[in-house]
Protein backbone atom coordinates (compact mmCIF):
# COMPACT_ATOMS: atom_id res chain seq x y z
CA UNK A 1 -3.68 3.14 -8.52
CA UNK A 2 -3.80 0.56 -5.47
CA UNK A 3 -1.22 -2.05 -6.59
CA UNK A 4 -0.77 -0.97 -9.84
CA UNK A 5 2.51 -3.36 -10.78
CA UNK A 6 0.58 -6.35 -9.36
CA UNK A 7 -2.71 -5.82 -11.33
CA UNK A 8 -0.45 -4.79 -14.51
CA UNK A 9 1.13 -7.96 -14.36
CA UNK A 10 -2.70 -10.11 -13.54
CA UNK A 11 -3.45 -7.93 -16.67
CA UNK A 12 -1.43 -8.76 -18.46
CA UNK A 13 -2.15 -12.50 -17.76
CA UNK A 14 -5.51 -12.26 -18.97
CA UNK A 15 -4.40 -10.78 -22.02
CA UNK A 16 -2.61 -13.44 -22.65
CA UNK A 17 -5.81 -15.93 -22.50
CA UNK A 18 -7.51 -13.79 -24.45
CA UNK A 19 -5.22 -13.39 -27.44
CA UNK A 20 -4.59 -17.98 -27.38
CA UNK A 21 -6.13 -19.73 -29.67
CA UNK A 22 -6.74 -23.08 -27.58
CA UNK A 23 -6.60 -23.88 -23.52
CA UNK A 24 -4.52 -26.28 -23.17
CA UNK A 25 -2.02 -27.51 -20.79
CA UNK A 26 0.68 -25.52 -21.87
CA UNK A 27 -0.93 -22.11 -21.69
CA UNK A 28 -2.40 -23.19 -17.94
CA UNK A 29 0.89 -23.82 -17.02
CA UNK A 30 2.21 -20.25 -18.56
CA UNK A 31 -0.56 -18.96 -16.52
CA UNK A 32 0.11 -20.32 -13.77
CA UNK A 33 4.43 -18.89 -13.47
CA UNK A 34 3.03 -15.78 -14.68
CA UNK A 35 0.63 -15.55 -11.56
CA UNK A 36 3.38 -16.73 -9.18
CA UNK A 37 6.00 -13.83 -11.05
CA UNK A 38 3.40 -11.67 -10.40
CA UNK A 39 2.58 -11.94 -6.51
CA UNK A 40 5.84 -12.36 -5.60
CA UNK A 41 7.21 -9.41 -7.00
CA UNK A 42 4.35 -8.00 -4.78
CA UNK A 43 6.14 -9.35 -1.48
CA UNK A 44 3.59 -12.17 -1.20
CA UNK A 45 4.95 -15.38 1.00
CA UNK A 46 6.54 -17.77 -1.21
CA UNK A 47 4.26 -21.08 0.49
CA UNK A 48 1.29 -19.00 0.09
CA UNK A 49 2.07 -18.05 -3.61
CA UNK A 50 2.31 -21.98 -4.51
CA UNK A 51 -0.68 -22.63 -2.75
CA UNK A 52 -2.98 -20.61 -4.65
CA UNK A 53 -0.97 -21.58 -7.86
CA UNK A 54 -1.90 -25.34 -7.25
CA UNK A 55 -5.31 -24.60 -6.28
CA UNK A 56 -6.02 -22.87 -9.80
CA UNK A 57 -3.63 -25.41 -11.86
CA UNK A 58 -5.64 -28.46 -10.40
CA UNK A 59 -8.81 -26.59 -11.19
CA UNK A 60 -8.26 -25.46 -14.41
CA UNK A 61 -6.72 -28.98 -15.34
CA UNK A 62 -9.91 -31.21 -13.94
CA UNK A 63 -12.59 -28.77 -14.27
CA UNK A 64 -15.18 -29.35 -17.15
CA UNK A 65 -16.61 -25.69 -18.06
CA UNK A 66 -20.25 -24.93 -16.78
CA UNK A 67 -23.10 -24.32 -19.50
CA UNK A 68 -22.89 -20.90 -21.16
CA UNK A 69 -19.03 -20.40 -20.23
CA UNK A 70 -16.49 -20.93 -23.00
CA UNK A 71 -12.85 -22.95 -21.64
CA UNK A 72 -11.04 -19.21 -21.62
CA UNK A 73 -13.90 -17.55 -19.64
CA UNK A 74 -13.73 -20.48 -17.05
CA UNK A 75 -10.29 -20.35 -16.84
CA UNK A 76 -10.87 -16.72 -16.01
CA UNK A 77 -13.51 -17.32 -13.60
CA UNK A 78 -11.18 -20.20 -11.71
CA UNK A 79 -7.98 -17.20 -11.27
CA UNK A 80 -10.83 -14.63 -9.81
CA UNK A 81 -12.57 -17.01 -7.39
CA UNK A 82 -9.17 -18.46 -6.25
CA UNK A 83 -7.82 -14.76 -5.50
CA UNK A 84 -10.72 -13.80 -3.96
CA UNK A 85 -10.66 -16.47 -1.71
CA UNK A 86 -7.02 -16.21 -0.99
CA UNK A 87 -7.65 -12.43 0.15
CA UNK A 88 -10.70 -13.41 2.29
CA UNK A 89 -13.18 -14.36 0.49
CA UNK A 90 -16.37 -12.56 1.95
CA UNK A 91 -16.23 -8.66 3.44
CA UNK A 92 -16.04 -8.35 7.19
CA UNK A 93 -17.84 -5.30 8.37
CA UNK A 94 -18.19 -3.06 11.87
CA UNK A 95 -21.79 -3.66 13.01
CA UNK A 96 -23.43 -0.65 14.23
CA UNK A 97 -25.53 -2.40 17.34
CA UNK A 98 -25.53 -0.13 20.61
CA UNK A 99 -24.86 3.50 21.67
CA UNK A 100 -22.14 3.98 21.99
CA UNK A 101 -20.36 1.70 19.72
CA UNK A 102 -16.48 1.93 20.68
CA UNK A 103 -13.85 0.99 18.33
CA UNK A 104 -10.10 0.97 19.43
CA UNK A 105 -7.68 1.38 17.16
CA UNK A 106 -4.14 -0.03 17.94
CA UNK A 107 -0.37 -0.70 16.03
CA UNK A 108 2.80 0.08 15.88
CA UNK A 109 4.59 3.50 15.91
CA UNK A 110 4.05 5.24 12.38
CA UNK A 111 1.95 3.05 11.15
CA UNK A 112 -1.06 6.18 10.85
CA UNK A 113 -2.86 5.36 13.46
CA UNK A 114 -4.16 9.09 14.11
CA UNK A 115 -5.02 9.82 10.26
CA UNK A 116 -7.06 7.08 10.14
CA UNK A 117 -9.00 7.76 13.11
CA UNK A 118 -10.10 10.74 11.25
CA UNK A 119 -10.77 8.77 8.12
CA UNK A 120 -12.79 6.14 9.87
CA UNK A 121 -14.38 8.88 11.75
CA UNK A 122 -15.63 10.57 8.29
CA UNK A 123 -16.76 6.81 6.73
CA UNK A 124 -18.87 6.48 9.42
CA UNK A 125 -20.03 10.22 9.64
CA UNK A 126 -21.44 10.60 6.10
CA UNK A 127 -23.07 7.64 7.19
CA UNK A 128 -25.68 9.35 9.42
CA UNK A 129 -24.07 8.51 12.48
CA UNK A 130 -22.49 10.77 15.38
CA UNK A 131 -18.67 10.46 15.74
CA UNK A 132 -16.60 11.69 18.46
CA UNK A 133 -12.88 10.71 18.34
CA UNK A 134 -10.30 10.23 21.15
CA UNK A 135 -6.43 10.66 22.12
CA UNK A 136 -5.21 8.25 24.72
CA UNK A 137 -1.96 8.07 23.16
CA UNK A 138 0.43 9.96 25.84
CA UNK A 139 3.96 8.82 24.16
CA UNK A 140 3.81 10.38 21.22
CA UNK A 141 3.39 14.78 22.25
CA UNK A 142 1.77 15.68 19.21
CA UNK A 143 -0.60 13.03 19.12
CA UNK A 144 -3.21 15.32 20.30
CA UNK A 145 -3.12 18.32 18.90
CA UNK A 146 -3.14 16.06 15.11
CA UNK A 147 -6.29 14.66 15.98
CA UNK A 148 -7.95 17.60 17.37
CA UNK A 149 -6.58 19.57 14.11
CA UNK A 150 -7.99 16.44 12.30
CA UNK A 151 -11.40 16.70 14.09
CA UNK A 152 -11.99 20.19 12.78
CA UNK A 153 -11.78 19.22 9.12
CA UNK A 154 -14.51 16.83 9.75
CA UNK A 155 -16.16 18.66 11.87
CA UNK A 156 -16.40 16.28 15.34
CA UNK A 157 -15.36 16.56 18.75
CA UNK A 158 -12.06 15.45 19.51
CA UNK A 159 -11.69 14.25 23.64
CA UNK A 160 -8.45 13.71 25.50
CA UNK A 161 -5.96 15.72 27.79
CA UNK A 162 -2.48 15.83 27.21
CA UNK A 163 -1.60 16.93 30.64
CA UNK A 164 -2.21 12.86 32.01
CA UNK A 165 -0.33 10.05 31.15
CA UNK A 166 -2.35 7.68 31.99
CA UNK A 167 -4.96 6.62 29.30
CA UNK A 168 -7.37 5.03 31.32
CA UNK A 169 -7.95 7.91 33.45
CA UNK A 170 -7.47 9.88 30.20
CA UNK A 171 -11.06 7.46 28.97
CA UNK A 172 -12.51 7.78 32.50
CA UNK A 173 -12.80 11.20 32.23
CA UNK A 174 -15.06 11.48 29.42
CA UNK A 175 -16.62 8.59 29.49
CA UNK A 176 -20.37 10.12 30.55
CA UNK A 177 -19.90 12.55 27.84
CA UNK A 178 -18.95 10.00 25.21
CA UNK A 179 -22.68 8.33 25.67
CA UNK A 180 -24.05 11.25 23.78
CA UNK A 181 -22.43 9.71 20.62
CA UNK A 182 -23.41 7.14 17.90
CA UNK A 183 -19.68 5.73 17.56
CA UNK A 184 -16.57 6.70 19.80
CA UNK A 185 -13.10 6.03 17.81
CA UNK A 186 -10.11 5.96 20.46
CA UNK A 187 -6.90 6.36 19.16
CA UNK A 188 -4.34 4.18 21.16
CA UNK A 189 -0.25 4.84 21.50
CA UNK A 190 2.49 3.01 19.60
CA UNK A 191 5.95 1.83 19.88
CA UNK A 192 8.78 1.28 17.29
CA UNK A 193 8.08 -3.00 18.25
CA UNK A 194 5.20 -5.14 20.44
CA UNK A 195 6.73 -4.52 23.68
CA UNK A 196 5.57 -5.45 26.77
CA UNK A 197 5.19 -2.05 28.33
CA UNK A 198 2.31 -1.54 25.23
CA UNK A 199 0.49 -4.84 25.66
CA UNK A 200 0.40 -4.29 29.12
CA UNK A 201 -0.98 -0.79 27.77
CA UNK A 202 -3.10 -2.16 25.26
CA UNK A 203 -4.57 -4.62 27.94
CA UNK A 204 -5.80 -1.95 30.54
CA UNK A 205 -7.36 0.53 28.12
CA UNK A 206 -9.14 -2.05 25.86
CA UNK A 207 -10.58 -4.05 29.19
CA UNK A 208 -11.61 -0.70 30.75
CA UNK A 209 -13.18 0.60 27.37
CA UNK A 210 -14.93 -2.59 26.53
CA UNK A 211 -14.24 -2.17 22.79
CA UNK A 212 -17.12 -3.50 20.46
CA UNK A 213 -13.86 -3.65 17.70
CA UNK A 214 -10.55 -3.87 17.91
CA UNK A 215 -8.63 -2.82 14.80
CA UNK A 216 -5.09 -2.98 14.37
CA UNK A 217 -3.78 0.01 11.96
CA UNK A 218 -0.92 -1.19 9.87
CA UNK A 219 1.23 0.07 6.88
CA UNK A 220 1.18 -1.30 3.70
CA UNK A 221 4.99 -0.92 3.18
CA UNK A 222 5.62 -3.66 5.73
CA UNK A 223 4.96 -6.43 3.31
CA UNK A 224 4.67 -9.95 4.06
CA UNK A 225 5.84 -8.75 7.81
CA UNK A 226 2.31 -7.87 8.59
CA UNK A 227 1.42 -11.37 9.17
CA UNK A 228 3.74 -11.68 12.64
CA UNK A 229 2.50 -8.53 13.52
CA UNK A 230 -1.29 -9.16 12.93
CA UNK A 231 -0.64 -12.23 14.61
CA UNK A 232 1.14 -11.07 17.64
CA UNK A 233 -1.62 -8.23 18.45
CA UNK A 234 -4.43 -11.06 17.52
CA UNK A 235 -3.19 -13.01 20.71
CA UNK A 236 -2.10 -10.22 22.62
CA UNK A 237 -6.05 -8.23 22.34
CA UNK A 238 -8.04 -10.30 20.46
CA UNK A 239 -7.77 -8.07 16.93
CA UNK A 240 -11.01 -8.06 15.23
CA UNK A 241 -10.09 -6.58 11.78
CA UNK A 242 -7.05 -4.66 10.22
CA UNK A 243 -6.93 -1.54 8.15
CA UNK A 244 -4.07 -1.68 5.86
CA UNK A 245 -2.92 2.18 5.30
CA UNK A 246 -0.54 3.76 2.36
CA UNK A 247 -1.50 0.88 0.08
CA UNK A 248 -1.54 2.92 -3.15
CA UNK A 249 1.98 3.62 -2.85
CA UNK A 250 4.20 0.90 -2.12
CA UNK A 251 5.02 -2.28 -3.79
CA UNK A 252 5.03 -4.32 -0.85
CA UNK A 253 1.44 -3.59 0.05
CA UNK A 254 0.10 -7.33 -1.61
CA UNK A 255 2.07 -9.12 0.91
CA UNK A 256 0.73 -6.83 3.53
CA UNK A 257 -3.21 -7.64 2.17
CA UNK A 258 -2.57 -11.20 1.63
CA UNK A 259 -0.72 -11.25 5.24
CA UNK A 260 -3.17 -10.07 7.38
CA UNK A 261 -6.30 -12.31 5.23
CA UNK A 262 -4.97 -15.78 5.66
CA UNK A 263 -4.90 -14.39 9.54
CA UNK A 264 -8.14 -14.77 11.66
CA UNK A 265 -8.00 -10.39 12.09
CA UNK A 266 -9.58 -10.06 8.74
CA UNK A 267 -8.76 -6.69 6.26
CA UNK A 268 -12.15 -4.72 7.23
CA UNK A 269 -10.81 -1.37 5.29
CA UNK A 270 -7.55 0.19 3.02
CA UNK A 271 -6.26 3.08 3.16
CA UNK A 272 -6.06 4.39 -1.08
CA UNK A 273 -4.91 8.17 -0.59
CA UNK A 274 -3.80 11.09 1.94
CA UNK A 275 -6.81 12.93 1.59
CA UNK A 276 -9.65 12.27 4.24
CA UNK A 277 -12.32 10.76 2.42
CA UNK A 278 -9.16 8.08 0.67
CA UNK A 279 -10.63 5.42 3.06
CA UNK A 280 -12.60 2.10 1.18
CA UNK A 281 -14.43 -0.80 2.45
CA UNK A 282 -12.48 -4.04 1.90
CA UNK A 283 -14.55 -6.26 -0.33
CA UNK A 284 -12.23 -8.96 -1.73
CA UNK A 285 -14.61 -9.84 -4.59
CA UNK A 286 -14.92 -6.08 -6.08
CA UNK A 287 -11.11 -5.38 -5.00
CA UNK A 288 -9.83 -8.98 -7.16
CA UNK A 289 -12.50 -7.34 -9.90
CA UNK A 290 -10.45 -4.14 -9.90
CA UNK A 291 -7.34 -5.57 -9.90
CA UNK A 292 -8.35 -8.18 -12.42
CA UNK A 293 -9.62 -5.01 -14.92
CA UNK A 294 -13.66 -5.74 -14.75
CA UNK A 295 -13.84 -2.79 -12.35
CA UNK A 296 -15.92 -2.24 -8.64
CA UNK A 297 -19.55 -1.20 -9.32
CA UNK A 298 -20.05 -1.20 -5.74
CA UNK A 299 -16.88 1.59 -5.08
CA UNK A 300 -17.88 3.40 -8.04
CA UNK A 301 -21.31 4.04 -6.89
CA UNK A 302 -20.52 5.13 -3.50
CA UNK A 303 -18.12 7.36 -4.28
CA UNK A 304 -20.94 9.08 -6.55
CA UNK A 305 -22.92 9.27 -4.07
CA UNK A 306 -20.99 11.34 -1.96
CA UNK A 307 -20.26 13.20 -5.23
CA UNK A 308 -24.12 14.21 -6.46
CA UNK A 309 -27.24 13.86 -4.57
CA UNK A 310 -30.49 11.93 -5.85
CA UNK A 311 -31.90 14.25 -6.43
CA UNK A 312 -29.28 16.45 -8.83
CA UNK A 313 -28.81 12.90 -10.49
CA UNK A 314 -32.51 12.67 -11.18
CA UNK A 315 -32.73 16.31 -12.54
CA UNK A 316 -29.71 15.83 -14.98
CA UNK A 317 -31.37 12.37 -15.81
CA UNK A 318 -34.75 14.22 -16.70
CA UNK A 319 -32.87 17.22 -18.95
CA UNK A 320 -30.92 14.65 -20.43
CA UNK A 321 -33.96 12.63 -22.04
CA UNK A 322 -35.85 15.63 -22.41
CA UNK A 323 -32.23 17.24 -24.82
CA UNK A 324 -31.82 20.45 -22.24
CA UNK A 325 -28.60 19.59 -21.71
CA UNK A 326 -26.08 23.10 -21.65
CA UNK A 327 -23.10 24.02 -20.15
CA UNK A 328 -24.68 24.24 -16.98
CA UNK A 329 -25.31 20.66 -17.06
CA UNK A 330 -21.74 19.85 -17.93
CA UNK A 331 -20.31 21.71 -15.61
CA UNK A 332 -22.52 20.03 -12.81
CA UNK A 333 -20.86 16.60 -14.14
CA UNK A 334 -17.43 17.53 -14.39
CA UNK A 335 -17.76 19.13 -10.45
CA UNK A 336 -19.14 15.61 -9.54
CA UNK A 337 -16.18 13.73 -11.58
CA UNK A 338 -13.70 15.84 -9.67
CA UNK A 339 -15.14 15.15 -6.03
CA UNK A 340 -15.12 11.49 -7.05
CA UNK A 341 -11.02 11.55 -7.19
CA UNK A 342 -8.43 10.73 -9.75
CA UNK A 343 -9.68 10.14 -13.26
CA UNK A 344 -7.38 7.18 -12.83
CA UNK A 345 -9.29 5.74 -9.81
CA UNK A 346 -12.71 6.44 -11.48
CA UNK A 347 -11.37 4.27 -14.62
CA UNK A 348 -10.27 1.57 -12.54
CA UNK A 349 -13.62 1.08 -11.23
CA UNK A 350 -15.86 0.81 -14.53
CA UNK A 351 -15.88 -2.45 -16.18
CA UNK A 352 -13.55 -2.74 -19.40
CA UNK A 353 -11.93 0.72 -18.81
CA UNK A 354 -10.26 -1.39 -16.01
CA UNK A 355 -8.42 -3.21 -18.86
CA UNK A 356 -7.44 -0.56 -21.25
CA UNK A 357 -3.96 0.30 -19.81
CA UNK A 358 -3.58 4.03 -21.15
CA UNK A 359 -0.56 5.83 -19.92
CA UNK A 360 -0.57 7.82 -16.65
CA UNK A 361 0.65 11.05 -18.77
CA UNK A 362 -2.49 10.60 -21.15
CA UNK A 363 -4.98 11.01 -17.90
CA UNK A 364 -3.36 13.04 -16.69
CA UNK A 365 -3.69 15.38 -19.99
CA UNK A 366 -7.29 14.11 -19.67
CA UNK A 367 -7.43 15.61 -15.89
CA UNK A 368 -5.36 19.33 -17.12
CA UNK A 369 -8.22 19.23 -19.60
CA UNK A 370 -11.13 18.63 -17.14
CA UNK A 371 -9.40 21.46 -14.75
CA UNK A 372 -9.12 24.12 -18.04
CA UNK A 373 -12.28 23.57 -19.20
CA UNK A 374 -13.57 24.40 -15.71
CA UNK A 375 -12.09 27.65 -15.74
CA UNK A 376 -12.92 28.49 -19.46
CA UNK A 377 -16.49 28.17 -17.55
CA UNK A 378 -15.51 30.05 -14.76
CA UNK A 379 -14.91 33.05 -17.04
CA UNK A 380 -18.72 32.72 -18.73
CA UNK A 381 -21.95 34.56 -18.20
CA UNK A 382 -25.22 32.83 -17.16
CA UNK A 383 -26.64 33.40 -20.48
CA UNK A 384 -23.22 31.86 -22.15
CA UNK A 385 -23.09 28.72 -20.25
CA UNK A 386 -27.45 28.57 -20.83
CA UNK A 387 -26.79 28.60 -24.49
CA UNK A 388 -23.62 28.69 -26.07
CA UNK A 389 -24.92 28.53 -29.32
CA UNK A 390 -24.20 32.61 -28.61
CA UNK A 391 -20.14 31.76 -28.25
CA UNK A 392 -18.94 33.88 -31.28
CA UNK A 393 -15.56 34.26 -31.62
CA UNK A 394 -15.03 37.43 -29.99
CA UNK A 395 -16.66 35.83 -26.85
CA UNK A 396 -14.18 32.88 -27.02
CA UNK A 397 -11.61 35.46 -26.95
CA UNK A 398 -12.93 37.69 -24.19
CA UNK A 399 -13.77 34.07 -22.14
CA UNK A 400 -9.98 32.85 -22.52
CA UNK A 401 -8.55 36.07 -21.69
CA UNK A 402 -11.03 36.25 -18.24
CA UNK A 403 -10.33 32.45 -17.27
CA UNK A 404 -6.55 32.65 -17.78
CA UNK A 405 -6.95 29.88 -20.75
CA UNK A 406 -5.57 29.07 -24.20
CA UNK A 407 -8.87 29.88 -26.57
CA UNK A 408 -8.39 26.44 -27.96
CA UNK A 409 -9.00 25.07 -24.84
CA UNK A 410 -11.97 27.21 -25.28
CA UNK A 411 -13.15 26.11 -28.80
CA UNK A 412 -11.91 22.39 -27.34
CA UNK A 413 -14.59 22.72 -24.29
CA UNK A 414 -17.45 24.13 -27.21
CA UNK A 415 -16.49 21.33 -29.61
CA UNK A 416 -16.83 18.56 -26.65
CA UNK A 417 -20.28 20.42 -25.60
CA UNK A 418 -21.48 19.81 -29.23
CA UNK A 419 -20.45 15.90 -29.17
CA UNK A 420 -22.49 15.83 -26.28
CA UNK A 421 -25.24 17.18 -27.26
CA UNK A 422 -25.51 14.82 -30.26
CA UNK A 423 -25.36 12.01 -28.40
CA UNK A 424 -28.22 13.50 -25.99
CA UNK A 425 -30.16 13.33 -29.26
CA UNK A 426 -29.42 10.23 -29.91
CA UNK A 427 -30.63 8.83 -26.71
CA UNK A 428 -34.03 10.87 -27.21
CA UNK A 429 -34.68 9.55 -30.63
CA UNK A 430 -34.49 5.86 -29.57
CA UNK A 431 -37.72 5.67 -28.46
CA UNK A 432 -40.38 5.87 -25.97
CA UNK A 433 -39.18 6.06 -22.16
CA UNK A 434 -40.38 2.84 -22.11
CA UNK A 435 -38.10 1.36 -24.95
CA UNK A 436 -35.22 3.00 -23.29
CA UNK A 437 -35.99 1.54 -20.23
CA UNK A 438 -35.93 -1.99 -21.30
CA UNK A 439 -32.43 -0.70 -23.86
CA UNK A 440 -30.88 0.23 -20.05
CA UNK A 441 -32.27 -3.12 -18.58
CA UNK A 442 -30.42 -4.87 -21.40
CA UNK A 443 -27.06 -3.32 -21.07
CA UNK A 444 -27.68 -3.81 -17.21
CA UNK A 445 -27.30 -7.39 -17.92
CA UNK A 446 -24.59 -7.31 -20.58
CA UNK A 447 -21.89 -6.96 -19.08
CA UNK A 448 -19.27 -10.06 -20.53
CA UNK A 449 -18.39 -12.77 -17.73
CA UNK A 450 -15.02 -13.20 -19.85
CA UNK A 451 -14.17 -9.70 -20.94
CA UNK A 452 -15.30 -9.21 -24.61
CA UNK A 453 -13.82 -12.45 -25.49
């Protein structure tokens, strides 16, 4: 999970609110050292740290409660809005104007500059839009060949030429063929510090391409130590956003978010994964939600997206009502789940399951589960997985031995099927469409500003 000691710890927090009997000064100011413990075991400055903490303290001291809230769901409300301001506030996107629109991406050696060309490249590409990526990067000899081999997984052209080392002629070169394309993504060189052989670099290329954006790439495992260096490029090529990379695995990545925010190169995307698609839209609100445990709709839902189509989600919606739900269907779900990522991810982004802190090893039993069940249906006919009412024992057998499975993973998968099914039934009989509509609309709306409490 992205900063998973740092939202333990904000968890844990809450929990505390939750479980006192009165708000008072005393618990505020428990809060309060419990906040600061928290962000600066996360590598967050020290100033910054004690400016939030006043901000909330004086707020939560002098604040009366709006209508409808209770004194524990304000104080709630007062630690999200005050995060969520300290890490930005509102989401700063990459506006899609003109043909093409060129974004440059530039940092320091190692940083993953090249991988997250690629990853940008894909954001953007299941988008609708036409990508074409580019190597001007002539100190580093690989730098190429990664991003061409990158290219090919996401199927779009990959322009540069290894055999020049200088990047501007390396743009000039392609530059008529790059019109043909929605969104151009250059890919610029590093060094190990900001010398001045790179600004002088960074200065050439980015007044020859005319960048629309100019992102600085930076690692999460720098820390608080991204602020200098999101400064430093700010002034030296006027840095429009930053994309924070590796920030699921590092503890130092909140001083590396809150760094680059309270700087005026704002955090446009983070990098969550190695895989190509691990790439998210920075939204401070949804991302203090996630860390706070009330979970990121907004994620959630675009990660379906890419996961099932409409129309699929439509069709299971329909069989679902109608109580035609078989193996089939269940299979179709658990495919979606596992395009969607980590069952830990997908937790972290629906609201209370945020909260619940279950072990890793108990997901990941959950995700061996998911992965033998899929085999167990692997191993079935068309007619078992249609109805498998017909699943004897003898067929349980013969399905285990086929898949590679235990056959109580096998009676496991039937006896989940079956819970299923009942509560498919239980859906149907609760009325009209109509009535369920307005039972959906409900829950819609019921979801607890100050979590269950």
């Amino acid at each position: 999970m992205v900063l998973e000691t740092l939202s333990s710890s904000l968890k844990d927090t809450l929990s505390k609110i939750a479980k006192s009997v009165f708000v008072d000064e005393r618990l505020i100011s428990e809060l309060v050292k419990d906040i600061q413990r928290a962000l600066l075991q996360s590598d967050v400055n020290v100033q910054l740290v004690f400016d939030l903490t006043k901000k909330i303290k004086e707020r939560a001291l002098k604040e009366k409660e709006p209508a409808g809230l209770t004194k524990k769901e304000h104080l709630i409300n007062i630690v999200y809005e005050e995060l969520t301001n300290f890490l930005g506030k509102e989401p700063k996107k990459i506006e899609i104007k003109k043909r093409p629109t060129k974004i440059l991406l530039v940092g320091l050696f190692g940083n993953g500059k090249t991988t997250t060309a690629a990853k940008l490249g894909k954001f953007f590409q299941k988008r609708g839009y036409k990508i074409a990526l580019m190597s001007t990067d002539t100190w580093r000899p690989a730098a190429f060949t990664q991003l061409q081999q990158l290219g090919k997984q996401i199927n779009v052209p990959v322009f540069g030429n290894p055999n020049k080392k200088d990047p501007v002629s390396i743009y000039n070169e392609f530059e008529d063929e790059l019109k043909k394309f929605d969104i151009v993504i250059i890919d610029t060189a590093g060094r190990d510090a900001l010398s001045d052989d790179l600004i002088e670099e960074l200065n050439e290329i980015n007044k020859t391409v005319k960048a629309d954006e100019r992102i600085l790439v930076i690692s999460a495992d720098v820390g608080q130590a991204a602020e200098k260096q999101a400064r430093a490029f700010h002034e030296t090529t006027d840095v429009t956003g930053v994309i924070i990379t590796k920030l699921d695995g590092t503890a130092k990545g909140g001083g590396a978010l809150i760094a680059c925010s309270v700087t005026k190169a704002p955090v446009m995307f983070i990098g969550v994964g190695e895989k190509i698609d691990d790439l998210e839209k920075f939204n401070p609100p949804n991302f203090v939600g996630r860390l706070l445990g009330m979970g990121d709709i907004e994620a959630l839902l675009e990660k379906a997206k890419d996961a099932i189509t409409e129309e699929e989600a439509q069709d299971l919606g329909k069989k679902f009502l109608k109580g035609e739900f078989n193996l089939l269907d269940l299979y179709q779900q658990m495919e979606a789940m596992s395009k969607m990522g980590p069952l830990g991810k997908i937790m972290e982004m629906i609201p209370g399951l945020g909260q619940l802190k279950l072990p890793k090893d108990i997901i990941q039993v959950q995700e061996e589960k998911l992965k033998k069940w899929r085999f167990a249906m692997n191993g079935m006919t068309k007619e078992e997985l249609e109805d498998p009412e017909i699943i004897t024992g003898s067929r349980a057998e013969r399905i285990a031995r086929g898949s590679g499975v235990e056959i109580s993973d096998v009676r496991e998968l039937l006896k989940q099927y079956k819970q299923s099914k009942k509560m498919v039934k239980m859906f149907k009989g609760s009325g009209s469409p109509r009535d369920m509509e307005k039972m959906i609309k409900k829950m819609k709306g019921k979801v607890p500003k100050g979590f269950g409490m």
